[in-house]
N, C-alpha and C. Protein backbone atom coordinates (compact mmCIF):
# COMPACT_ATOMS: atom_id res chain seq x y z
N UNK A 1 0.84 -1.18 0.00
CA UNK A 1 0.00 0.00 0.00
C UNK A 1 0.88 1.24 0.00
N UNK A 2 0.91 1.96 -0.83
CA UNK A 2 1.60 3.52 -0.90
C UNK A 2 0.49 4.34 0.15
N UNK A 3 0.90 5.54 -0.25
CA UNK A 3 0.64 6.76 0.82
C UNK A 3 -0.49 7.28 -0.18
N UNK A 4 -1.52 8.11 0.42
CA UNK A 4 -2.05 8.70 -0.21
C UNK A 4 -2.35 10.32 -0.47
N UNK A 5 -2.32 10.59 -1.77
CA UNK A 5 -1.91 12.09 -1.84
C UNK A 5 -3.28 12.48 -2.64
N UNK A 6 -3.36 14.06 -2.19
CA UNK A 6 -4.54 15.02 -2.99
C UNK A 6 -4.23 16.07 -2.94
N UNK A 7 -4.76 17.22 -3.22
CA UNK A 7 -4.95 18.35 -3.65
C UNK A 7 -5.40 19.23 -2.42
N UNK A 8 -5.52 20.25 -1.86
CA UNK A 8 -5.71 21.04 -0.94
C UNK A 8 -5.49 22.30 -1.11
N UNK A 9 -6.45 23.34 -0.79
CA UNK A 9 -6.34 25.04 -1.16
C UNK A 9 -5.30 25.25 0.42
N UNK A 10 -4.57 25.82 -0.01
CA UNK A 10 -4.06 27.03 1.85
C UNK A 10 -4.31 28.18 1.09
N UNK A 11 -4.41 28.85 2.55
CA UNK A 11 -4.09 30.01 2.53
C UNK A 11 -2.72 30.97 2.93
N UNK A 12 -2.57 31.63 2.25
CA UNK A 12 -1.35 32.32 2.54
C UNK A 12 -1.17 34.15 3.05
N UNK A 13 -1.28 34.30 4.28
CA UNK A 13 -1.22 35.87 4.38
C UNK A 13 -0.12 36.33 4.86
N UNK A 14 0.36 37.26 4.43
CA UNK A 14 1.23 38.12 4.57
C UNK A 14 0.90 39.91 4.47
N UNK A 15 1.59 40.58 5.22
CA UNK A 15 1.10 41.90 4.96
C UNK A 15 -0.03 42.25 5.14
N UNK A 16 -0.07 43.04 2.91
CA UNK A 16 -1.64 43.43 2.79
C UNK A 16 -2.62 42.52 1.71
N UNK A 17 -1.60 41.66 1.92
CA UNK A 17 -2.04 40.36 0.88
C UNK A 17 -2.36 38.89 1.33
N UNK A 18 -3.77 38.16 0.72
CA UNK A 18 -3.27 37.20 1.07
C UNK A 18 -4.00 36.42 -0.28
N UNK A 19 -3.68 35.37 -0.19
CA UNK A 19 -3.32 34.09 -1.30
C UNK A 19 -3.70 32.85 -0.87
N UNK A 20 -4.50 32.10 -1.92
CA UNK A 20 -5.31 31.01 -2.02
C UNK A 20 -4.74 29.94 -3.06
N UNK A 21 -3.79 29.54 -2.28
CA UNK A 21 -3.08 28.51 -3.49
C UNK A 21 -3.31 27.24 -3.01
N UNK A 22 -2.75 26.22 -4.24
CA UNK A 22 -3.38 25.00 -4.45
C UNK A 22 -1.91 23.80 -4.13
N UNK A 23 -2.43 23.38 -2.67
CA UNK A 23 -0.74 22.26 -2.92
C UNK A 23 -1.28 21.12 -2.91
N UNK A 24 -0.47 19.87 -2.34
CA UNK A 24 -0.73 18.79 -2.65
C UNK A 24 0.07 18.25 -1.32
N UNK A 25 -1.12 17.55 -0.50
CA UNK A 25 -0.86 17.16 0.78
C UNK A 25 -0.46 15.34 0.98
N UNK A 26 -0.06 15.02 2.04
CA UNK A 26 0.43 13.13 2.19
C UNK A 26 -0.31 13.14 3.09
N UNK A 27 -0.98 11.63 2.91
CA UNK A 27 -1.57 10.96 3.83
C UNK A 27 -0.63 9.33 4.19
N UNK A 28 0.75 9.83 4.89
CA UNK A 28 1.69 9.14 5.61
C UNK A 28 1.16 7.42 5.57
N UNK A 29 1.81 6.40 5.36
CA UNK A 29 1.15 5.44 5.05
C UNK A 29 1.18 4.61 6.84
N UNK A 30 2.48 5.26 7.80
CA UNK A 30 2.52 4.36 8.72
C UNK A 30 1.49 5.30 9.82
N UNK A 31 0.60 7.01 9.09
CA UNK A 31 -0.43 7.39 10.02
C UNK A 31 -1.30 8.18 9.00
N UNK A 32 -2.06 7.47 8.21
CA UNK A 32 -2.98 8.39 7.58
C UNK A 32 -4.30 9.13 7.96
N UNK A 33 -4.31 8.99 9.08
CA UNK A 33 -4.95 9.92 10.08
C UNK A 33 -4.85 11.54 9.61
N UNK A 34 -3.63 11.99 9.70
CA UNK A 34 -3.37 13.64 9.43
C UNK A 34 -2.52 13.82 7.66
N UNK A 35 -2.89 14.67 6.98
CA UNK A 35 -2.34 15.46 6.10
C UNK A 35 -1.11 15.81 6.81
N UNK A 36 -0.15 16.08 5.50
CA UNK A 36 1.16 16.45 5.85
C UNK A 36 1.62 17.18 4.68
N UNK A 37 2.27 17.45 4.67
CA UNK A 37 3.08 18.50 3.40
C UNK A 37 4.58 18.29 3.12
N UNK A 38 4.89 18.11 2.38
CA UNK A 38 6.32 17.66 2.05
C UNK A 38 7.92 18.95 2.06
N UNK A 39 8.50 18.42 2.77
CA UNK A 39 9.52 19.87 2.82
C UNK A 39 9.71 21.22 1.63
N UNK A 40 9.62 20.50 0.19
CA UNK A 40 9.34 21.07 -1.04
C UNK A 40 8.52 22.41 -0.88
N UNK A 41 7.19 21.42 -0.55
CA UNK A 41 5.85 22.64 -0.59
C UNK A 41 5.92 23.77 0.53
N UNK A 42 6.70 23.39 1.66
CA UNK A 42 6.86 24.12 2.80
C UNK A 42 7.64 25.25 2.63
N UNK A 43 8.58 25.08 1.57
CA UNK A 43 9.03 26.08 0.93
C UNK A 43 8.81 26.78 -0.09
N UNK A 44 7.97 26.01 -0.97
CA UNK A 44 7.33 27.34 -1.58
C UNK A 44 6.32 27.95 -0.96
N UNK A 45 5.73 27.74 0.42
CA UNK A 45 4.48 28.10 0.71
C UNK A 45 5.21 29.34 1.53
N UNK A 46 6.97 29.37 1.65
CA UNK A 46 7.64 30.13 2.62
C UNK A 46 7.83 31.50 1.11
N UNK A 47 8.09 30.89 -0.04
CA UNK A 47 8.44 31.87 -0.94
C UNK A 47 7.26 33.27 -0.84
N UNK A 48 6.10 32.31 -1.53
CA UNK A 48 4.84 32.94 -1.71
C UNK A 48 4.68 33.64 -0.37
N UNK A 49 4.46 33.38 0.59
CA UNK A 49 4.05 34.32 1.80
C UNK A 49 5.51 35.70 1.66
N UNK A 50 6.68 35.36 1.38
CA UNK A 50 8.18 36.76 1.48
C UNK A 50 7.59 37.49 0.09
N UNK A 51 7.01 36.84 -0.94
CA UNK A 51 6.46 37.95 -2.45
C UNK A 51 5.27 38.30 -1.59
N UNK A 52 4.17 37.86 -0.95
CA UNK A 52 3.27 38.48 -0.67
C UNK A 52 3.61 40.34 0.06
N UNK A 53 4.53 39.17 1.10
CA UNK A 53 5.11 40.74 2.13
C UNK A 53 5.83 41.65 1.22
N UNK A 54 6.65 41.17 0.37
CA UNK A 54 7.13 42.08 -0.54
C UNK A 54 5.98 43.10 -1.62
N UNK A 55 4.73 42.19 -1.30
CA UNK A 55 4.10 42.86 -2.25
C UNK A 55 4.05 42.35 -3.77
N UNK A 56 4.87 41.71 -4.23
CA UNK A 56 4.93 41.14 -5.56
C UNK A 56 3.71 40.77 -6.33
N UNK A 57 2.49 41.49 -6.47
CA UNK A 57 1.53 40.88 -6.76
C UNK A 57 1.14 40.34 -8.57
N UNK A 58 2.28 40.10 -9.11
CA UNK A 58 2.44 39.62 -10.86
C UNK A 58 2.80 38.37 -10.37
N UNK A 59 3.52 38.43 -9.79
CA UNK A 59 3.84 36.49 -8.99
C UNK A 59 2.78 36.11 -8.47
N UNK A 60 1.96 36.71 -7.29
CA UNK A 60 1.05 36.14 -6.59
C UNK A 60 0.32 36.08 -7.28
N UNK A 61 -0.01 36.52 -8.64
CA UNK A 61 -1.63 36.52 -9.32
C UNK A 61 -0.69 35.07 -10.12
N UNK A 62 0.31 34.61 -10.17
CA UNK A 62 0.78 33.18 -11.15
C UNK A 62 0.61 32.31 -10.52
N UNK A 63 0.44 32.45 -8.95
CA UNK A 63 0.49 31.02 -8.07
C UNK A 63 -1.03 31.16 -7.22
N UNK A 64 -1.53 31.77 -7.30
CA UNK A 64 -2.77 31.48 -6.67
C UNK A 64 -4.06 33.17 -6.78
N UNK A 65 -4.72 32.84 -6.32
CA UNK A 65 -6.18 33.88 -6.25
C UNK A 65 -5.64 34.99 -5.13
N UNK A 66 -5.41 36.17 -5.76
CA UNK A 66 -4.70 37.02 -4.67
C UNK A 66 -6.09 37.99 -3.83
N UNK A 67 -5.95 38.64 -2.69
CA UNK A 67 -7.04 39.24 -1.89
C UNK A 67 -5.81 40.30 -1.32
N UNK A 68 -6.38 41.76 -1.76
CA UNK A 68 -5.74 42.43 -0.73
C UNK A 68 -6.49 43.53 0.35
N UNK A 69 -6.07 43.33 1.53
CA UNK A 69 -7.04 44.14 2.53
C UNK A 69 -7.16 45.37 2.25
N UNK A 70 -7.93 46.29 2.77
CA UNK A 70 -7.53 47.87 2.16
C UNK A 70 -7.98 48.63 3.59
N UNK A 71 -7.76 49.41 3.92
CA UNK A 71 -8.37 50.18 5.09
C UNK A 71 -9.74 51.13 4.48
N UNK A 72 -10.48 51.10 5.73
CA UNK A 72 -11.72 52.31 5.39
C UNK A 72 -11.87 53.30 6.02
């Protein structure tokens, strides 16, 4: 029996931005009880949140559905 893997939205906020991207989670074969995320994704999920804070929003609109807060 392998592990089993799917698809999953996070969210990502930073700043005045935040981001709805799409990774791909493990369901550990010796505890498939909990989702897990693979060191890979943990780092791009570290990229995307430093462009968010940076503001980069031409990147953030390539990797996921961007939202930015605004004051009233």
């Amino acid at each position: 029996m392998s592990e089993k893997r799917e698809k999953r939205k996070r969210w990502v906020q930073r700043g005045r931005y935040e981001v709805e991207v799409e990774v791909e989670v493990v369901y550990p074969e010796v505890d498939p009880s909990e989702a897990c995320l693979e060191s890979e994704t943990v780092r791009w999920l570290d990229q995307v949140s430093q462009r968010a804070e940076t503001g980069d929003v031409a990147y953030l609109r390539q990797v996921g559905r961007v939202f930015e807060s605004i004051e009233v």
